[in-house]
C-alpha atoms as a PDB file:
ATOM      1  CA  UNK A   1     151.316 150.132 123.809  1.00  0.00           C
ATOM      2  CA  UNK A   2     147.892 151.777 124.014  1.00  0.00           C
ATOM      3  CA  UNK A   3     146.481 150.185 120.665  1.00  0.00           C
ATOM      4  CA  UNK A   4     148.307 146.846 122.491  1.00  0.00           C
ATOM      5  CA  UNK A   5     146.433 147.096 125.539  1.00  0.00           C
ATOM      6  CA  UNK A   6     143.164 147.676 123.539  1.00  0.00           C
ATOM      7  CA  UNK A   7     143.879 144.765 121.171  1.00  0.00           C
ATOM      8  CA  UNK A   8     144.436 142.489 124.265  1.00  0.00           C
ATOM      9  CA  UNK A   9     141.576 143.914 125.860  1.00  0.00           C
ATOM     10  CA  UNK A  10     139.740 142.920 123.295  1.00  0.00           C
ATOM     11  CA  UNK A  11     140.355 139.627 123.018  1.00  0.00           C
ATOM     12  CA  UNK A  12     139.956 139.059 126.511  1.00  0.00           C
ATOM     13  CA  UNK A  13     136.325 140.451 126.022  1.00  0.00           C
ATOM     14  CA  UNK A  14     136.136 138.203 123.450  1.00  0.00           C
ATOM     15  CA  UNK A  15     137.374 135.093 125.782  1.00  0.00           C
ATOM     16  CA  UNK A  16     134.977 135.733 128.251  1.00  0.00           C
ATOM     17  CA  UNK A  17     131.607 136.350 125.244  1.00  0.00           C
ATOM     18  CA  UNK A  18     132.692 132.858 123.804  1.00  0.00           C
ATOM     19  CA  UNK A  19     133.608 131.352 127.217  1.00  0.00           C
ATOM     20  CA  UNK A  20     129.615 133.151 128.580  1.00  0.00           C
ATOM     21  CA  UNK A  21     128.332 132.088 124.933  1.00  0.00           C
ATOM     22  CA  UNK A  22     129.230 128.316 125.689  1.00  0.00           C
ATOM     23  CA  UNK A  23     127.926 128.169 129.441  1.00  0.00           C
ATOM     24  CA  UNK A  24     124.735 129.663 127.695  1.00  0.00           C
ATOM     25  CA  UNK A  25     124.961 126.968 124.864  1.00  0.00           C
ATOM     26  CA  UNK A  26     125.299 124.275 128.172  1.00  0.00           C
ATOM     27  CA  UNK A  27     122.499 125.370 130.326  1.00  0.00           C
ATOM     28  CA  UNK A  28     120.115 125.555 126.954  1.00  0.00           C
ATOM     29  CA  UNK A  29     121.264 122.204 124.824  1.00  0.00           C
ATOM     30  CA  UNK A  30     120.877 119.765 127.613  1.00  0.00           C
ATOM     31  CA  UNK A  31     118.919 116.836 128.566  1.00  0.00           C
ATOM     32  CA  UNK A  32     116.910 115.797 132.015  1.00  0.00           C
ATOM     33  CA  UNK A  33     116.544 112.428 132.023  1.00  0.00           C
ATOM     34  CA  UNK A  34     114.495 110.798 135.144  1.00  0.00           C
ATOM     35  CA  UNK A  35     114.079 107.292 136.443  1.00  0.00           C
ATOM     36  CA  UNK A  36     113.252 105.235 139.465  1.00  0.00           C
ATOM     37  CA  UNK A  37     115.942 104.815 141.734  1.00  0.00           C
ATOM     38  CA  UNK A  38     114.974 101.702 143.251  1.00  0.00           C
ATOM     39  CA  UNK A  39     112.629  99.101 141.413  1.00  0.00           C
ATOM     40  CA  UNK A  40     111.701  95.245 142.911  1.00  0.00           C
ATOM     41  CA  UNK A  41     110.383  92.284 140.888  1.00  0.00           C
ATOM     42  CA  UNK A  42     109.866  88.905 141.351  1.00  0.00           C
ATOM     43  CA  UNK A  43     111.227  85.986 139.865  1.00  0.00           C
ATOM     44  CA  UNK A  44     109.555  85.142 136.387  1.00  0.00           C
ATOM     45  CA  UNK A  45     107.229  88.118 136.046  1.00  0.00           C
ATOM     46  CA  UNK A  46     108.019  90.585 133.787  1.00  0.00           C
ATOM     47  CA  UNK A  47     109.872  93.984 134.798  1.00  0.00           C
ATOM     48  CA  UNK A  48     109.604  97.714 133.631  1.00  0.00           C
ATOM     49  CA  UNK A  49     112.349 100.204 133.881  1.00  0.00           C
ATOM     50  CA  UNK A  50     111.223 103.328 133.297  1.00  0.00           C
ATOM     51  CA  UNK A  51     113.200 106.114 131.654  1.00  0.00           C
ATOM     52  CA  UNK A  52     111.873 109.727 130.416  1.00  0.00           C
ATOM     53  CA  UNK A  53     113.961 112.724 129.291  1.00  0.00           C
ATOM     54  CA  UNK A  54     113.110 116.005 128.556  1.00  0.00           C
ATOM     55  CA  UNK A  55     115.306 117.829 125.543  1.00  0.00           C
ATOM     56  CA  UNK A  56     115.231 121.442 124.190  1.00  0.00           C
ATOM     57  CA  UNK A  57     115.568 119.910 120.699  1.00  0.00           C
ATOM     58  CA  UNK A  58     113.116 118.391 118.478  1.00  0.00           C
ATOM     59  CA  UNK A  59     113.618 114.200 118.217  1.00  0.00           C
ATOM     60  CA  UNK A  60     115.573 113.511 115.206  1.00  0.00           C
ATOM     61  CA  UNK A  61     117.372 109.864 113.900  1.00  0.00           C
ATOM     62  CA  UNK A  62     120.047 111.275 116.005  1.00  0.00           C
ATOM     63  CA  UNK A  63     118.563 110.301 118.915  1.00  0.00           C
ATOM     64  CA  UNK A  64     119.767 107.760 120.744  1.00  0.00           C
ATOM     65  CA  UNK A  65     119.484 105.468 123.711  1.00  0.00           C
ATOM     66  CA  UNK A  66     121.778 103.471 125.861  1.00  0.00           C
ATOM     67  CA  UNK A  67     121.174 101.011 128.752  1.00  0.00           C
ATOM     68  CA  UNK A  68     123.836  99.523 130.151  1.00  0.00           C
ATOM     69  CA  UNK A  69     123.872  96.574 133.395  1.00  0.00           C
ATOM     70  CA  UNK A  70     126.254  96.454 135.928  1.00  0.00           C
ATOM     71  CA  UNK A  71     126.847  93.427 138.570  1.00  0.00           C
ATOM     72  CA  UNK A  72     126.799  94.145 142.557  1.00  0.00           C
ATOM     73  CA  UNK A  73     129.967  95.102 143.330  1.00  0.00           C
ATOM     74  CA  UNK A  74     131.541  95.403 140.424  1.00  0.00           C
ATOM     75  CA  UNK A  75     133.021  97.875 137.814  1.00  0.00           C
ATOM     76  CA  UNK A  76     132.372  96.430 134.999  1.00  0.00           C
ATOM     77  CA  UNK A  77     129.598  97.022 133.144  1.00  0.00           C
ATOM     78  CA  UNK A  78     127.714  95.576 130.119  1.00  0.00           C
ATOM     79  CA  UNK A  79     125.414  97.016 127.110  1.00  0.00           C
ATOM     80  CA  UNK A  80     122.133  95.766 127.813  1.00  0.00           C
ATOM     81  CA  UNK A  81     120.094  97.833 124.917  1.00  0.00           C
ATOM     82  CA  UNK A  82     121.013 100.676 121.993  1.00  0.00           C
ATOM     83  CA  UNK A  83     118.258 102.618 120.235  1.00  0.00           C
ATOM     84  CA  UNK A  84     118.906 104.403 117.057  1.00  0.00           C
ATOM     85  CA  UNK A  85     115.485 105.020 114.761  1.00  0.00           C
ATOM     86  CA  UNK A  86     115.492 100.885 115.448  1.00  0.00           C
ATOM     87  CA  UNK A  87     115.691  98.618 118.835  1.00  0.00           C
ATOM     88  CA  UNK A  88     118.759  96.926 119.077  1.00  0.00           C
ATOM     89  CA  UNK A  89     118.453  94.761 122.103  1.00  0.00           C
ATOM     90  CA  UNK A  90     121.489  92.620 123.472  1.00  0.00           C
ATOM     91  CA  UNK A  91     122.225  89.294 121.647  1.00  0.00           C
ATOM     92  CA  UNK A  92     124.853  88.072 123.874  1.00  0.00           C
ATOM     93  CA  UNK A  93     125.323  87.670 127.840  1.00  0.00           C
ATOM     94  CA  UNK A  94     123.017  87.109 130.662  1.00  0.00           C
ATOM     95  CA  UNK A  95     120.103  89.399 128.931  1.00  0.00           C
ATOM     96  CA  UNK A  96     120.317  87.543 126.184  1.00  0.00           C
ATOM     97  CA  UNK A  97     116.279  87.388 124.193  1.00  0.00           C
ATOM     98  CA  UNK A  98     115.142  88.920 127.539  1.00  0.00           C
ATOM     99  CA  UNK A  99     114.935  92.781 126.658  1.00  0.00           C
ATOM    100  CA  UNK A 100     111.796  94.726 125.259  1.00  0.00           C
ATOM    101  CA  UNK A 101     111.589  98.288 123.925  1.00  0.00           C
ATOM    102  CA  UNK A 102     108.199  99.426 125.827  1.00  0.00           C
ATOM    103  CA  UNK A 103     108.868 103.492 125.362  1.00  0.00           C
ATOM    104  CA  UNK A 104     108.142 106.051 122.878  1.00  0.00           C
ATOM    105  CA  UNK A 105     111.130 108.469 121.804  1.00  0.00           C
ATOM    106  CA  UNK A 106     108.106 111.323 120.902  1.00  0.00           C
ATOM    107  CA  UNK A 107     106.785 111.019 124.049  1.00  0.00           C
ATOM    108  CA  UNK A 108     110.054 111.286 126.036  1.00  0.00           C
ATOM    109  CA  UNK A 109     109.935 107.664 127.168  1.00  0.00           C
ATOM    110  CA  UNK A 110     113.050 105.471 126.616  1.00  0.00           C
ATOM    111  CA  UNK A 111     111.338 102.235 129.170  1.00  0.00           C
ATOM    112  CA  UNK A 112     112.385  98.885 128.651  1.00  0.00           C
ATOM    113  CA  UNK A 113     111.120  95.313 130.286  1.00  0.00           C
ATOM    114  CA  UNK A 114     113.011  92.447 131.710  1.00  0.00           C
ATOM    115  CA  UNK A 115     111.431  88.733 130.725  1.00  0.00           C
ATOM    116  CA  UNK A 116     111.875  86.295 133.369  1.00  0.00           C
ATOM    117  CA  UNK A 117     113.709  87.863 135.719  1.00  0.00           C
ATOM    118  CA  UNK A 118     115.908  86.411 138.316  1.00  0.00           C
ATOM    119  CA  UNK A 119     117.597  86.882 141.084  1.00  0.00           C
ATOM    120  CA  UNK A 120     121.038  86.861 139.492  1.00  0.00           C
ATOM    121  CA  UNK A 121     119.483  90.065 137.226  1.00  0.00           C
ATOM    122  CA  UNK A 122     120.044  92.149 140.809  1.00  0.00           C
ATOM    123  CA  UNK A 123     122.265  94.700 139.981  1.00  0.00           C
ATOM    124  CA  UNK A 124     122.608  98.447 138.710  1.00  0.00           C
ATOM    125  CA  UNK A 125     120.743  99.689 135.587  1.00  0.00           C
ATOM    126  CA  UNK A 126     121.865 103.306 133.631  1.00  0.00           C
ATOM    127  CA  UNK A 127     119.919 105.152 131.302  1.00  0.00           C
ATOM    128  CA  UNK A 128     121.916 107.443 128.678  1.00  0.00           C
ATOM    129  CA  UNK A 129     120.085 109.337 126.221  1.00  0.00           C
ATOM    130  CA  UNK A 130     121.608 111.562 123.674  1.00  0.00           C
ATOM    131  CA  UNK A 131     119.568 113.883 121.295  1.00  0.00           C
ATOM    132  CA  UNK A 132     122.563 116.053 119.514  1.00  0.00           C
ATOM    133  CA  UNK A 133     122.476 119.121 119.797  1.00  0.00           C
ATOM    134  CA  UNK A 134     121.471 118.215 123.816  1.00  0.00           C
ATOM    135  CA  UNK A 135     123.948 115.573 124.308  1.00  0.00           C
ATOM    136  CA  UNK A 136     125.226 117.396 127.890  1.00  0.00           C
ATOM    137  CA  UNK A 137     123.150 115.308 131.023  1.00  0.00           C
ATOM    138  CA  UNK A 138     122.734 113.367 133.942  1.00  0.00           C
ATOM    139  CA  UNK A 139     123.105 109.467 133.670  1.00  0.00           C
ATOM    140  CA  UNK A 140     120.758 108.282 136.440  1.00  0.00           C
ATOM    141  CA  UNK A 141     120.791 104.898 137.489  1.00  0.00           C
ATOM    142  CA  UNK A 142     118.158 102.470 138.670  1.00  0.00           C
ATOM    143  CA  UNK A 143     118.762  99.954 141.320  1.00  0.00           C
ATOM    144  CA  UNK A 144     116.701  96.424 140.804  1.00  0.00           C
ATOM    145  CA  UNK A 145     116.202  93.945 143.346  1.00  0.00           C
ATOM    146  CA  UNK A 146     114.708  90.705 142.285  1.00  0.00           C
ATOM    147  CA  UNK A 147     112.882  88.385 145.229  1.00  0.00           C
ATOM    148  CA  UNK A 148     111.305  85.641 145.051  1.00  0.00           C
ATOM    149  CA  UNK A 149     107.017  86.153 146.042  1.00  0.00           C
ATOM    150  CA  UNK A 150     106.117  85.036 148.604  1.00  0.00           C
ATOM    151  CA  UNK A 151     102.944  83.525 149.999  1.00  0.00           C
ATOM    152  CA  UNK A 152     102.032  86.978 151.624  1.00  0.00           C
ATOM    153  CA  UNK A 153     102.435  88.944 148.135  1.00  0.00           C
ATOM    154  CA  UNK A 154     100.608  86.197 146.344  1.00  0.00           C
ATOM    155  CA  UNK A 155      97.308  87.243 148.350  1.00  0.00           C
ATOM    156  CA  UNK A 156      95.911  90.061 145.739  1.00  0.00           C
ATOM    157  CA  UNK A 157      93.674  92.762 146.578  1.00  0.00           C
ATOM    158  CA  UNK A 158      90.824  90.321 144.900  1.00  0.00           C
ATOM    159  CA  UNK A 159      91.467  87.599 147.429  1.00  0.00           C
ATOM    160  CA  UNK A 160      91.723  90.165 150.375  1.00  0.00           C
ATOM    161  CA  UNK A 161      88.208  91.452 149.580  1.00  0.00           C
ATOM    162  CA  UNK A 162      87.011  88.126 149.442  1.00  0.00           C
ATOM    163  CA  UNK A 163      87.713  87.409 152.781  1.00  0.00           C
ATOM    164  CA  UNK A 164      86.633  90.093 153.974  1.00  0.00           C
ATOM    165  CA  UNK A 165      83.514  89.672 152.439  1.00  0.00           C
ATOM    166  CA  UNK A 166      82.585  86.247 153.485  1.00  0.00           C
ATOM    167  CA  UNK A 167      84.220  85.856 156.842  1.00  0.00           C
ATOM    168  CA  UNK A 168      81.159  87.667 158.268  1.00  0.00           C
ATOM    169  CA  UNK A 169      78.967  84.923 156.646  1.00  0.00           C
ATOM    170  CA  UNK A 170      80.807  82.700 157.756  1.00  0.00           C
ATOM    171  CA  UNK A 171      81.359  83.560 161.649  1.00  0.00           C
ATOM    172  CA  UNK A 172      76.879  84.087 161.321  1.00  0.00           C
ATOM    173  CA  UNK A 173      76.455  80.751 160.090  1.00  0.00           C
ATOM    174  CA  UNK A 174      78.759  79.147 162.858  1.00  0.00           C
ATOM    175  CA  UNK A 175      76.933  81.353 165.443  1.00  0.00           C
ATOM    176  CA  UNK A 176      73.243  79.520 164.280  1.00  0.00           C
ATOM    177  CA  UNK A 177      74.207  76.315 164.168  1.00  0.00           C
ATOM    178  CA  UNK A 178      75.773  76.618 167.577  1.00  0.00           C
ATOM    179  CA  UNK A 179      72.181  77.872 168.536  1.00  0.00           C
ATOM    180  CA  UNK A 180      70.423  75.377 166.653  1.00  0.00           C
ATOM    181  CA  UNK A 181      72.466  72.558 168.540  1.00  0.00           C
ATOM    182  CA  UNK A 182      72.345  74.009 172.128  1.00  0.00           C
ATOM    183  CA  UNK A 183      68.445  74.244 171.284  1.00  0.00           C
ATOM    184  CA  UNK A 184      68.177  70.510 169.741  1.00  0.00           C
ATOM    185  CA  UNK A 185      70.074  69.716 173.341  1.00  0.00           C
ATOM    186  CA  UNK A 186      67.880  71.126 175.411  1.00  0.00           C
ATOM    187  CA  UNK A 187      64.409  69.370 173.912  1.00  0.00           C
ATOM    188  CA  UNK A 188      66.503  66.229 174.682  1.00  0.00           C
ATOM    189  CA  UNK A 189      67.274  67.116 177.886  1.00  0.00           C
ATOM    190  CA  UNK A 190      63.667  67.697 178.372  1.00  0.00           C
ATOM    191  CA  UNK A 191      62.551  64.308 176.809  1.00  0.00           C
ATOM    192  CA  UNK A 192      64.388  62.585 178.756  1.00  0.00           C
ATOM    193  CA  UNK A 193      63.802  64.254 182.102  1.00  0.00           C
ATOM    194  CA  UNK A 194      59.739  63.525 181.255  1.00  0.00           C
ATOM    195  CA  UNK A 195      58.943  66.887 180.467  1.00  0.00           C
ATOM    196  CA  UNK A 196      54.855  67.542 180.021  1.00  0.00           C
ATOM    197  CA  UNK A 197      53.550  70.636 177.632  1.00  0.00           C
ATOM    198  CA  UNK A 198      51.846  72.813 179.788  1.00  0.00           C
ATOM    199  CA  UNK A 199      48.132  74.070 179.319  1.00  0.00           C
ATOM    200  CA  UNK A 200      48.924  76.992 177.195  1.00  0.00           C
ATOM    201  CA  UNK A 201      51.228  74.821 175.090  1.00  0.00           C
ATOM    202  CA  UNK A 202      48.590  72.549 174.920  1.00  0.00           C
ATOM    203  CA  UNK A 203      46.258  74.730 173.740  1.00  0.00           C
ATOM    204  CA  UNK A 204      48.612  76.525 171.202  1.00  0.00           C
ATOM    205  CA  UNK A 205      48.837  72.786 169.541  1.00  0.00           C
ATOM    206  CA  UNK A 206      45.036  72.353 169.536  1.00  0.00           C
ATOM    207  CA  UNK A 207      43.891  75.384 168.215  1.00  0.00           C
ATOM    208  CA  UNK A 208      46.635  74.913 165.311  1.00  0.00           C
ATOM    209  CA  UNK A 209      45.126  71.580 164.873  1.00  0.00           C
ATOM    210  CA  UNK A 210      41.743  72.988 164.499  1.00  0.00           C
ATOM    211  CA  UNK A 211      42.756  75.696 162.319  1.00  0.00           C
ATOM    212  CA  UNK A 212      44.107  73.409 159.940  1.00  0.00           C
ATOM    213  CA  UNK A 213      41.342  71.135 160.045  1.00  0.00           C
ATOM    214  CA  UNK A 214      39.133  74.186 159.250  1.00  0.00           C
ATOM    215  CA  UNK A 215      41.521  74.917 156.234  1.00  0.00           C
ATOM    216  CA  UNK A 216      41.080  71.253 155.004  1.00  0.00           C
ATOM    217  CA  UNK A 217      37.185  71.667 155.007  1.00  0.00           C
ATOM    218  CA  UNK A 218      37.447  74.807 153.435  1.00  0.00           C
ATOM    219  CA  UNK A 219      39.373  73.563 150.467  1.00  0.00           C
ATOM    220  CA  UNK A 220      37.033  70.088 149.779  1.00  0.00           C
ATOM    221  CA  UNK A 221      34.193  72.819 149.920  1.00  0.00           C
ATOM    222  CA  UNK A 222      36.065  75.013 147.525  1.00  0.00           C
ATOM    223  CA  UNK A 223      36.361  71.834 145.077  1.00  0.00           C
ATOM    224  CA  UNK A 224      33.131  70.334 145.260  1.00  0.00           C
ATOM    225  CA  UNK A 225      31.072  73.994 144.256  1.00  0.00           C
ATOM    226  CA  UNK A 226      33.654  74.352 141.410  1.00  0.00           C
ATOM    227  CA  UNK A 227      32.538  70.886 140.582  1.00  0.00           C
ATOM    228  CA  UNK A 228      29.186  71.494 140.853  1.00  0.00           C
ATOM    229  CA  UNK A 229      29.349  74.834 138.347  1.00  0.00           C
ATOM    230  CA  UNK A 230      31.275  72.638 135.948  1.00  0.00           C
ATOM    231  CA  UNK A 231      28.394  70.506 135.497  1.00  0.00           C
ATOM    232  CA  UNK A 232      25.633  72.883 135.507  1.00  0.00           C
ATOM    233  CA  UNK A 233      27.687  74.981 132.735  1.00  0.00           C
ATOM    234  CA  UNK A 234      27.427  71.618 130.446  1.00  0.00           C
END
């Protein structure tokens, strides 16, 4: 009974090693995978889902990738894309020549693109990656919600600056020619109403007159002694 009781004892250390031994094995040989729980696009330009795990083990041809597509509502749900050393997107179904490998398995990145989305591409999105001996994980999934753009996402930051550039110019220029034409009214007004210069306005006009008439002398003069040295030089 004794040598019973130790043999049983013994196994039941050995149980709980092996049982301690494979929780270790668990928590060491797994996988964190991470993506973006919600993503929108717009119809007809390209999407990214984006998918990176982290693995205790080195990448081998092992690896592989899974994404699979699943409708609103629904159950079901459909492979989309399988990576093993090669891309092997869907050939069949709604995805059909419209999925891209854009991730590096040596980099932890397992991202692929949507072409020409639409809105019927709403749905769920899950990203499996296995990388034996870490094939224990999470499967996240990503939610994608496909709009159509509208005309207040179509102004880009480009545009924005734009405006914001030349709106000042533009209420500056409105502000002088609103001067200039209240001003042009006014001499009208005056016109009409038989307005007379004054004396200092008067003499503000003569003595420009003079001035220039000075200037006019002062340039014939100029000319005629550059004349006059051209023909003594000869």
């Amino acid at each position: 009974p004794a040598s019973t009781r130790g043999t049983v004892g013994f196994q039941d250390d050995a149980s709980l090693l092996h049982v301690g031994l494979a929780l270790g094995v668990h928590v060491v040989l797994s996988l964190e995978i991470k993506v973006d729980g919600h993503v929108r696009g717009y119809v007809g330009e390209k999407i990214k889902l984006k998918c990176t795990f982290k693995s205790t083990s080195s990448v081998t041809d092992k690896l592989t990738i899974d994404w699979t597509y699943r409708t609103p509502g629904s159950s079901r749900t459909e492979s989309i894309f399988h990576y093993q050393s090669f891309q092997y997107p869907t050939t069949a179904g709604t995805f059909r020549d419209r999925i891209s490998w854009v991730g590096d398995v040596y980099k932890g990145d397992a991202s692929i693109s949507i072409s020409n989305p639409t809105i019927k591409d709403n749905g769920t999105f899950s990203c499996a990656v296995k990388n034996p001996p870490d094939v224990h994980h999470n499967i996240p999934v990503t939610e994608l919600t496909v709009t159509e753009r509208g005309f207040g996402t179509m102004l880009s930051s480009v545009a924005l600056l734009s405006i914001l550039v030349f709106l000042p110019s533009a209420v500056v220029v409105v502000l002088l020619l609103v001067r200039m034409a209240r001003k042009s009214a006014g001499l009208k007004k005056r016109s009409k109403s038989g307005y007379k210069k004054s004396s200092i306005e008067v003499s503000d006009d003569t003595d420009q007159e003079e001035g220039d008439d000075c200037m006019a002398r002062l340039c014939v003069r100029c000319a005629e002694c550059l004349d006059s040295d051209y023909e003594e030089t000869y």
